[in-house]
N, C-alpha and C. Protein backbone atom coordinates (compact mmCIF):
# COMPACT_ATOMS: atom_id res chain seq x y z
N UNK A 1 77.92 -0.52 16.16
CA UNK A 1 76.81 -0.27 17.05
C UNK A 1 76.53 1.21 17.22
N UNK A 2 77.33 2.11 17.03
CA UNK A 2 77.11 3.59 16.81
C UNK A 2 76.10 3.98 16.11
N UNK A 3 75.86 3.06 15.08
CA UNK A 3 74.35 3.76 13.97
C UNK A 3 73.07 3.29 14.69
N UNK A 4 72.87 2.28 15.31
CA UNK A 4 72.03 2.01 16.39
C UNK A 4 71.93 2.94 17.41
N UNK A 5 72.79 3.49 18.03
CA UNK A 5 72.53 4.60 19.02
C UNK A 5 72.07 5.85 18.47
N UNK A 6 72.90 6.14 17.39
CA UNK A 6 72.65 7.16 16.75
C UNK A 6 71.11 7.37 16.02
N UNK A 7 70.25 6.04 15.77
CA UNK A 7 68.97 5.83 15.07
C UNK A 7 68.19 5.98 16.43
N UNK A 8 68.75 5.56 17.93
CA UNK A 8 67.77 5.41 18.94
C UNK A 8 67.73 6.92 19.59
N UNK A 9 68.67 7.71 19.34
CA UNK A 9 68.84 8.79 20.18
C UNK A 9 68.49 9.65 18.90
N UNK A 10 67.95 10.76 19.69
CA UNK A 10 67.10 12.06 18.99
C UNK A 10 67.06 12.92 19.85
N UNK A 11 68.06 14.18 19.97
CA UNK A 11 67.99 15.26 20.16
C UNK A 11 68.63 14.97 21.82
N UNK A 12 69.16 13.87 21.88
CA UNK A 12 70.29 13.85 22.81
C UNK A 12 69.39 12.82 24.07
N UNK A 13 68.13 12.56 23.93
CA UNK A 13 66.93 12.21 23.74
C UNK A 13 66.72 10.94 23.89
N UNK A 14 66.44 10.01 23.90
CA UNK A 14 65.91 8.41 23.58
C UNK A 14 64.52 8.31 23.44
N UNK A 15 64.19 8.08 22.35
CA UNK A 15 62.74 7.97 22.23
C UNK A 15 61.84 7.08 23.16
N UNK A 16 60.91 7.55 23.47
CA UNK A 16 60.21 6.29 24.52
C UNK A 16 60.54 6.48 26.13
N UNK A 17 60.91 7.60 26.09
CA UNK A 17 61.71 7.50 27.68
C UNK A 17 60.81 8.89 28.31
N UNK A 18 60.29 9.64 27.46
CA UNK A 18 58.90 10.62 27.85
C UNK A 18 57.20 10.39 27.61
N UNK A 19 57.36 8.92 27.49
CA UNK A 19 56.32 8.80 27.44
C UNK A 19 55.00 8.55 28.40
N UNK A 20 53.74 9.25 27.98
CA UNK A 20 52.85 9.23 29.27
C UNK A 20 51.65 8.10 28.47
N UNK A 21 51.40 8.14 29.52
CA UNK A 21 50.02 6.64 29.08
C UNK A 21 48.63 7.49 27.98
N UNK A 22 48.97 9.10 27.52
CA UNK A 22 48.25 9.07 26.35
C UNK A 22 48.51 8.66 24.95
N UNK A 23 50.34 8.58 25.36
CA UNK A 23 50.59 8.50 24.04
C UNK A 23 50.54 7.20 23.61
N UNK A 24 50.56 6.32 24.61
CA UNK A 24 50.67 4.70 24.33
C UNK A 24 49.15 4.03 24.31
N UNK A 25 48.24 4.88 24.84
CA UNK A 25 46.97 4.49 23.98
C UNK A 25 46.87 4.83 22.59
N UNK A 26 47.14 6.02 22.10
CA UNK A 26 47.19 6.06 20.82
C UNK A 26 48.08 5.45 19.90
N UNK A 27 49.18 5.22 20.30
CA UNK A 27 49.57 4.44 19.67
C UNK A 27 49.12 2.44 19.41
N UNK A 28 48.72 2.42 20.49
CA UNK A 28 48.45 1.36 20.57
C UNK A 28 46.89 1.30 19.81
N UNK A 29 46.36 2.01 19.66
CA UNK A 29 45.08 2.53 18.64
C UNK A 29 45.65 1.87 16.96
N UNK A 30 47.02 3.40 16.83
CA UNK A 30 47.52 3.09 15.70
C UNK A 30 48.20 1.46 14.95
N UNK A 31 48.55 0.72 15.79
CA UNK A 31 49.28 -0.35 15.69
C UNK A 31 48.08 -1.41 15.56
N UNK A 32 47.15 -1.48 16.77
CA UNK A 32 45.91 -2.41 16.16
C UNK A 32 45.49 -2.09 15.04
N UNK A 33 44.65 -0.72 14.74
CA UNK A 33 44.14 -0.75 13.32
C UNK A 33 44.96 -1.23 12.38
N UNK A 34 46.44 -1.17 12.15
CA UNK A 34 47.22 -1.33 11.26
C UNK A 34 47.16 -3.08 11.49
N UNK A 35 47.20 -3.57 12.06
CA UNK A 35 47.35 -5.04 12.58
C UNK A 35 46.03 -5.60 11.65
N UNK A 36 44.30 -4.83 12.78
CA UNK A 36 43.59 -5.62 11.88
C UNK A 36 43.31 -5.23 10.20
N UNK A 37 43.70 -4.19 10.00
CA UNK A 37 43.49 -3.54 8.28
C UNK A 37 44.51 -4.26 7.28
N UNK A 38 45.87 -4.80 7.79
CA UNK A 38 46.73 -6.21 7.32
C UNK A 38 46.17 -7.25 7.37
N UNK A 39 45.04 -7.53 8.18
CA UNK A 39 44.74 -9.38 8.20
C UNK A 39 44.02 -9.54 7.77
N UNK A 40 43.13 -8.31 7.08
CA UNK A 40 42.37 -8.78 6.09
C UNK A 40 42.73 -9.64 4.69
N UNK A 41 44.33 -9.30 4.51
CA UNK A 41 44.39 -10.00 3.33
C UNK A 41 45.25 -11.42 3.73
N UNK A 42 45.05 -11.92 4.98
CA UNK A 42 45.28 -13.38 5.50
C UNK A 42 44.22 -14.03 5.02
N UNK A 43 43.16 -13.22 5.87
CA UNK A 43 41.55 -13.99 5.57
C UNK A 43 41.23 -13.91 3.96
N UNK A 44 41.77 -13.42 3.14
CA UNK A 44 41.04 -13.16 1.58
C UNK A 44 41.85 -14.24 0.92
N UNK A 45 43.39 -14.44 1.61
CA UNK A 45 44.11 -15.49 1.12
C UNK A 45 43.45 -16.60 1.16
N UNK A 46 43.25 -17.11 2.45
CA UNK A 46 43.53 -18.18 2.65
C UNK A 46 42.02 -18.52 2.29
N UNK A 47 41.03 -18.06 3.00
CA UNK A 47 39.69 -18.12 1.27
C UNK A 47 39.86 -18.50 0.27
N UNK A 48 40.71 -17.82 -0.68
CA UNK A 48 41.18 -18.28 -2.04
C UNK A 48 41.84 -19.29 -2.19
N UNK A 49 42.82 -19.70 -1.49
CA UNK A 49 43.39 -21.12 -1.47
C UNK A 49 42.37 -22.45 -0.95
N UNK A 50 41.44 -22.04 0.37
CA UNK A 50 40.28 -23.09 0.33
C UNK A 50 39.74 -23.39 -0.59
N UNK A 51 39.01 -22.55 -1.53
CA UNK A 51 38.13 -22.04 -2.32
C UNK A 51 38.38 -22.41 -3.68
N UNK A 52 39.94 -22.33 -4.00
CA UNK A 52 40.75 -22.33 -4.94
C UNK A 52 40.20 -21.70 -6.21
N UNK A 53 39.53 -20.46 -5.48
CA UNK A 53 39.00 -19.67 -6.69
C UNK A 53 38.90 -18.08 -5.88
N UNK A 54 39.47 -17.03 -6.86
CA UNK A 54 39.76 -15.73 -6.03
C UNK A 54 38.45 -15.29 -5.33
N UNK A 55 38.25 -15.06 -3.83
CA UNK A 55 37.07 -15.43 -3.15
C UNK A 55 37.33 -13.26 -2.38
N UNK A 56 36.54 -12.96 -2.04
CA UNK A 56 36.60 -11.79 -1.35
C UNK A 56 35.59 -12.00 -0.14
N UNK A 57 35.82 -12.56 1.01
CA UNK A 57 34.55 -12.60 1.97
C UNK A 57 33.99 -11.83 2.67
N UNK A 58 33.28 -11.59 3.24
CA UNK A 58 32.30 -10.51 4.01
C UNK A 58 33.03 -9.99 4.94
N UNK A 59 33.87 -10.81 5.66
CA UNK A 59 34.73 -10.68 6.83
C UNK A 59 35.91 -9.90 6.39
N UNK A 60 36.33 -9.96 5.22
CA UNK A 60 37.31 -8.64 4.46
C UNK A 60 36.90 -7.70 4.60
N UNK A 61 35.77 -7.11 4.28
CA UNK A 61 35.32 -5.60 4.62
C UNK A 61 35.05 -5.43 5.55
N UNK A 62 34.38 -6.43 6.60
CA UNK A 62 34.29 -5.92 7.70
C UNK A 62 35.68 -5.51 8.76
N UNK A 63 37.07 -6.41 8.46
CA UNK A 63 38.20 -5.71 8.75
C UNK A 63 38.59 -4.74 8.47
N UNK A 64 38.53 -4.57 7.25
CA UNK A 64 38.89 -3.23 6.27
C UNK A 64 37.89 -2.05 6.92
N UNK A 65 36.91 -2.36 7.23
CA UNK A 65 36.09 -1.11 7.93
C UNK A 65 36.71 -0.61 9.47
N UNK A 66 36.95 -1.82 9.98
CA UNK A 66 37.08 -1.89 11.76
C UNK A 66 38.51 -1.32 11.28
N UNK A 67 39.69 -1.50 10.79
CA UNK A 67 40.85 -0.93 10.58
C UNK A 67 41.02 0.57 9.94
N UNK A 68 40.45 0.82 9.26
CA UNK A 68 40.50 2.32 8.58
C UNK A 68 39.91 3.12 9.69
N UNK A 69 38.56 2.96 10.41
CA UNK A 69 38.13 3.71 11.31
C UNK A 69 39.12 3.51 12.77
N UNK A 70 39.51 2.77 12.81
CA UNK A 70 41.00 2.96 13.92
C UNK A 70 42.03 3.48 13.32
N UNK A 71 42.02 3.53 12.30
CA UNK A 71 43.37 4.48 11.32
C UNK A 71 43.03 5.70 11.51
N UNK A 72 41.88 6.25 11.44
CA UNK A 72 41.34 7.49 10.62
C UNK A 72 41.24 7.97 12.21
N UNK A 73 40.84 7.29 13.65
CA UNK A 73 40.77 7.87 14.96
C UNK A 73 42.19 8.18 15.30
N UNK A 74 43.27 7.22 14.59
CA UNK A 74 44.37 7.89 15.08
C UNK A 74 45.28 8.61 13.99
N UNK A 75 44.50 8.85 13.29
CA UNK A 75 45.24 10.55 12.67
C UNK A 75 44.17 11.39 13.00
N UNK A 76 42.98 11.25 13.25
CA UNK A 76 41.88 12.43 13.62
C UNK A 76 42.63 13.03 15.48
N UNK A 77 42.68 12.22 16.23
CA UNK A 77 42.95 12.63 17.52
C UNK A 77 44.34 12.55 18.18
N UNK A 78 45.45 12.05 17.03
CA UNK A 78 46.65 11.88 17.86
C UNK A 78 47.65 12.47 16.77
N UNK A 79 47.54 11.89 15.61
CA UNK A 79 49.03 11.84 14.71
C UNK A 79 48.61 13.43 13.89
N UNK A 80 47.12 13.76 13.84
CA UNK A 80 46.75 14.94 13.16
C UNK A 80 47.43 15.48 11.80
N UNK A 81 47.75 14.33 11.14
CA UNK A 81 48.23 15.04 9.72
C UNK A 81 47.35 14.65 8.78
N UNK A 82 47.47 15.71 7.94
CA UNK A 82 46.36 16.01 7.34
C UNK A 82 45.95 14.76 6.47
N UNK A 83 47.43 14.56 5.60
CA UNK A 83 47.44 13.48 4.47
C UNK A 83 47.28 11.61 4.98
N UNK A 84 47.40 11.41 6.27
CA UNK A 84 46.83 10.67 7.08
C UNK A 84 45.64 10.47 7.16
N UNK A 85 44.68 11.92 7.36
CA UNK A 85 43.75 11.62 7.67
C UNK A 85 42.48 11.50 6.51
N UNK A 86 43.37 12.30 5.78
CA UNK A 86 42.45 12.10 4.21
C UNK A 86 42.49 10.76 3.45
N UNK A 87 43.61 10.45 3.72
CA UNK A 87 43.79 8.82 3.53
C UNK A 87 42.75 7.84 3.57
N UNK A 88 42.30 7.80 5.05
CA UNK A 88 41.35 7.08 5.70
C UNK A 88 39.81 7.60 5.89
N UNK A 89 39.93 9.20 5.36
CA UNK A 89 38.42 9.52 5.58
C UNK A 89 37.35 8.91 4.46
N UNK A 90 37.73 8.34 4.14
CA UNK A 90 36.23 8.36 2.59
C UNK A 90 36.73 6.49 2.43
N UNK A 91 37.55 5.85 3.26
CA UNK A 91 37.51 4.55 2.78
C UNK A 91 36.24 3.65 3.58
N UNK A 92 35.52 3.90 4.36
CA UNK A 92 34.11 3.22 4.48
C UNK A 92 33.24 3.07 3.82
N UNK A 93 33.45 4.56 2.67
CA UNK A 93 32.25 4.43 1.95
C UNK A 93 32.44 2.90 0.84
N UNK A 94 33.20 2.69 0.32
CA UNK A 94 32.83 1.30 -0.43
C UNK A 94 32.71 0.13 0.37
N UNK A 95 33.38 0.38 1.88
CA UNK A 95 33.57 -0.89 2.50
C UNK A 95 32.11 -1.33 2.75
N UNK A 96 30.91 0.18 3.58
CA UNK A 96 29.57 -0.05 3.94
C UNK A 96 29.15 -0.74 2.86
N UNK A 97 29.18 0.21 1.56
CA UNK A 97 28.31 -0.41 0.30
C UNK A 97 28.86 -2.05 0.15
N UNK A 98 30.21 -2.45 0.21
CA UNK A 98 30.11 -3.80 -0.26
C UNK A 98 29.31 -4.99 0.63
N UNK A 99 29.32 -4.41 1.63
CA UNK A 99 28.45 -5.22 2.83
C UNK A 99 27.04 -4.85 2.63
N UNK A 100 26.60 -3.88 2.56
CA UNK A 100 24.99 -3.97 1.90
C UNK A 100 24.79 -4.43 0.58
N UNK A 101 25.62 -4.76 -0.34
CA UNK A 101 25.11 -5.30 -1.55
C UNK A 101 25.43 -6.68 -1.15
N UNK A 102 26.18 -7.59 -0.33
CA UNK A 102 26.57 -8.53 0.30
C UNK A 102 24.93 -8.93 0.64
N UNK A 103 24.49 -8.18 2.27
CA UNK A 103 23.31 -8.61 2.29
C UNK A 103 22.41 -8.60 1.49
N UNK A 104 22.11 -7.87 0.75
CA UNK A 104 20.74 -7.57 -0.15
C UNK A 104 21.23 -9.49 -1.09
N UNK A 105 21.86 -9.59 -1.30
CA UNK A 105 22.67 -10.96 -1.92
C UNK A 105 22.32 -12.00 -1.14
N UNK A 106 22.66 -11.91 -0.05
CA UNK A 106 21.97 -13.14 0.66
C UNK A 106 21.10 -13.48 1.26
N UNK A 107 20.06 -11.93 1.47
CA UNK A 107 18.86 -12.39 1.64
C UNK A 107 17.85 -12.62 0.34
N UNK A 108 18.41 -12.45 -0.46
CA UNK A 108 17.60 -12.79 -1.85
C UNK A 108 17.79 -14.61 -2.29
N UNK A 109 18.63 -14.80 -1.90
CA UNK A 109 18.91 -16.38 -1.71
C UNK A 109 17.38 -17.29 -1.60
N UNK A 110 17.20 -18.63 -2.43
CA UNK A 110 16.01 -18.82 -2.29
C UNK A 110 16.62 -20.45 -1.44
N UNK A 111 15.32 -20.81 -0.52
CA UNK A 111 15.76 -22.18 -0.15
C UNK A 111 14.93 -23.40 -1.26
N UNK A 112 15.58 -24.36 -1.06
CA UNK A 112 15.14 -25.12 -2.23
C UNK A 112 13.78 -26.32 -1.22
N UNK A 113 12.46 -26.52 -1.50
CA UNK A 113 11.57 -27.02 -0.72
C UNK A 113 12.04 -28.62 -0.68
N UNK A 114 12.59 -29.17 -1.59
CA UNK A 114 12.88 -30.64 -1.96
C UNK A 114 14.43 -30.93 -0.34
N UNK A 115 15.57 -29.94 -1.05
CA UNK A 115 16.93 -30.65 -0.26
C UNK A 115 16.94 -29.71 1.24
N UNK A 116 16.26 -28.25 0.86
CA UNK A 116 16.85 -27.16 2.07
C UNK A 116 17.55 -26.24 1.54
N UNK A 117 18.67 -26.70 0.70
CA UNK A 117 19.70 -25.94 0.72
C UNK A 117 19.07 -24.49 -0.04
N UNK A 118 20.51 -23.46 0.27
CA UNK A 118 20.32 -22.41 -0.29
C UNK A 118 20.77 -22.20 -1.52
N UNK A 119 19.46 -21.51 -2.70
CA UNK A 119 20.17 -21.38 -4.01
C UNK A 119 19.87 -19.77 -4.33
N UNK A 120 21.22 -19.27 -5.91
CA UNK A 120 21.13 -18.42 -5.97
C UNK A 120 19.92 -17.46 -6.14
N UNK A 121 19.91 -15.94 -6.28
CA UNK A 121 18.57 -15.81 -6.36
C UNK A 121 18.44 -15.71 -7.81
N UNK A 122 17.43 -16.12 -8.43
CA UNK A 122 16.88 -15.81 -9.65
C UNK A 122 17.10 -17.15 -10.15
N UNK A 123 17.41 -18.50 -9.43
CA UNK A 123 17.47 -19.62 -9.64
C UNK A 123 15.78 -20.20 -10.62
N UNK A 124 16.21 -21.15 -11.14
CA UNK A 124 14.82 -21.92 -11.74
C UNK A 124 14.81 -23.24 -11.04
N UNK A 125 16.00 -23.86 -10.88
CA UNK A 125 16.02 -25.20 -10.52
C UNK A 125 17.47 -25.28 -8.90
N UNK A 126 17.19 -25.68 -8.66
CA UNK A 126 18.11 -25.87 -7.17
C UNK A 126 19.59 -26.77 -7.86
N UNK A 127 20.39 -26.11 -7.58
CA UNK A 127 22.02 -26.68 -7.50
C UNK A 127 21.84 -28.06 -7.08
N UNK A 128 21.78 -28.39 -5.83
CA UNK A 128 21.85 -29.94 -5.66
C UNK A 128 21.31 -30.26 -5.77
N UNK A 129 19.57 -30.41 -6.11
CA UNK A 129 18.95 -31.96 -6.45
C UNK A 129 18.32 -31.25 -7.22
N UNK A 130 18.23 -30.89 -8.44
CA UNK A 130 17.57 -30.19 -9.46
C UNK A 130 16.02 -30.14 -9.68
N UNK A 131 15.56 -29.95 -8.23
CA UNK A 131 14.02 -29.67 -8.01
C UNK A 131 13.87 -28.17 -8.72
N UNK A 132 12.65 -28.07 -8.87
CA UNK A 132 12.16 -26.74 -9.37
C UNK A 132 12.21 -25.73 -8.47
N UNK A 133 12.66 -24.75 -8.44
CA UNK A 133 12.17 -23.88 -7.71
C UNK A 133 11.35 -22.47 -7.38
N UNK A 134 10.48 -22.79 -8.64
CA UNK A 134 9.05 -21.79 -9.25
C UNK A 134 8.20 -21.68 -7.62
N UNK A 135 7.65 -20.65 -7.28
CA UNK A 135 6.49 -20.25 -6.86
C UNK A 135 6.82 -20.86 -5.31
N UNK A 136 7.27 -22.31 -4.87
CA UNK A 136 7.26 -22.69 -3.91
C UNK A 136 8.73 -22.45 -3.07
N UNK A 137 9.08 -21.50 -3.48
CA UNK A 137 10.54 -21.29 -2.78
C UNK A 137 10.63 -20.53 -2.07
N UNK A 138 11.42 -20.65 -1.16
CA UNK A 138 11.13 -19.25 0.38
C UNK A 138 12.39 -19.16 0.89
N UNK A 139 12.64 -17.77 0.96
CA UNK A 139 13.58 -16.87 1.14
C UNK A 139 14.14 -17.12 2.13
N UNK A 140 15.90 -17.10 2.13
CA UNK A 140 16.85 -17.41 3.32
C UNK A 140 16.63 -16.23 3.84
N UNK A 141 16.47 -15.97 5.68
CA UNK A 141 16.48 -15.08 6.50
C UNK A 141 17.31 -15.24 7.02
């Protein structure tokens, strides 16, 4: 039990025993982002196992966004290292873009006039009931 004391004590010290309620917001900053920027790959899993085909959903980037920008607030305002923060500065940019090419994707979606349903865009004929879908097809909003 000595290497336990010896891992808990620092500088004669116990970690956690000076702490003021700024540091436990930030940390608690740091620990959510890290929490939700991990569960993104619950949700991408278990997609793929529904799906049973490797699936990436919308709701992945949108974690991956909400987590890096709680990463990147707590090396910008608390943990301040540099290689931290460079880490996390530039990872939105693909996350935004995959969510706008996402939408531009599903609002191009055509509905089919015969069943309803939604088909891809640039469709000729509708997935489930193989109506036409020339000229009379109107756009999922």
């Amino acid at each position: 039990m000595e290497w336990l004391k010896n891992l808990l004590e620092h500088g004669g010290k116990t970690p956690g025993t000076e702490l003021n309620s700024w540091v436990i917001f930030w940390n608690v900053i740091g620990w959510l982002g890290n929490a939700v920027f991990f569960s993104r790959f619950f949700v991408q899993w278990y997609v793929t196992e529904k799906t049973r085909q490797v699936v990436v959903p919308v709701v992945f980037w949108w974690l991956s966004l909400a987590g890096s920008f709680l990463l990147l607030a707590y090396a910008l305002f608390y943990d301040k290292h540099i290689v931290v923060i460079f880490a996390y500065a530039f990872t939105w940019i693909p996350y935004i873009r995959n969510l706008i090419i996402h939408r531009r994707h599903k609002d191009a979606h055509l509905t089919c006039p015969d069943c309803g349903k939604s088909c891809p865009p640039e469709s000729n004929f509708c997935s489930f009931c193989g109506s036409r879908l020339s000229g009379t097809a109107v756009k999922v909003s």
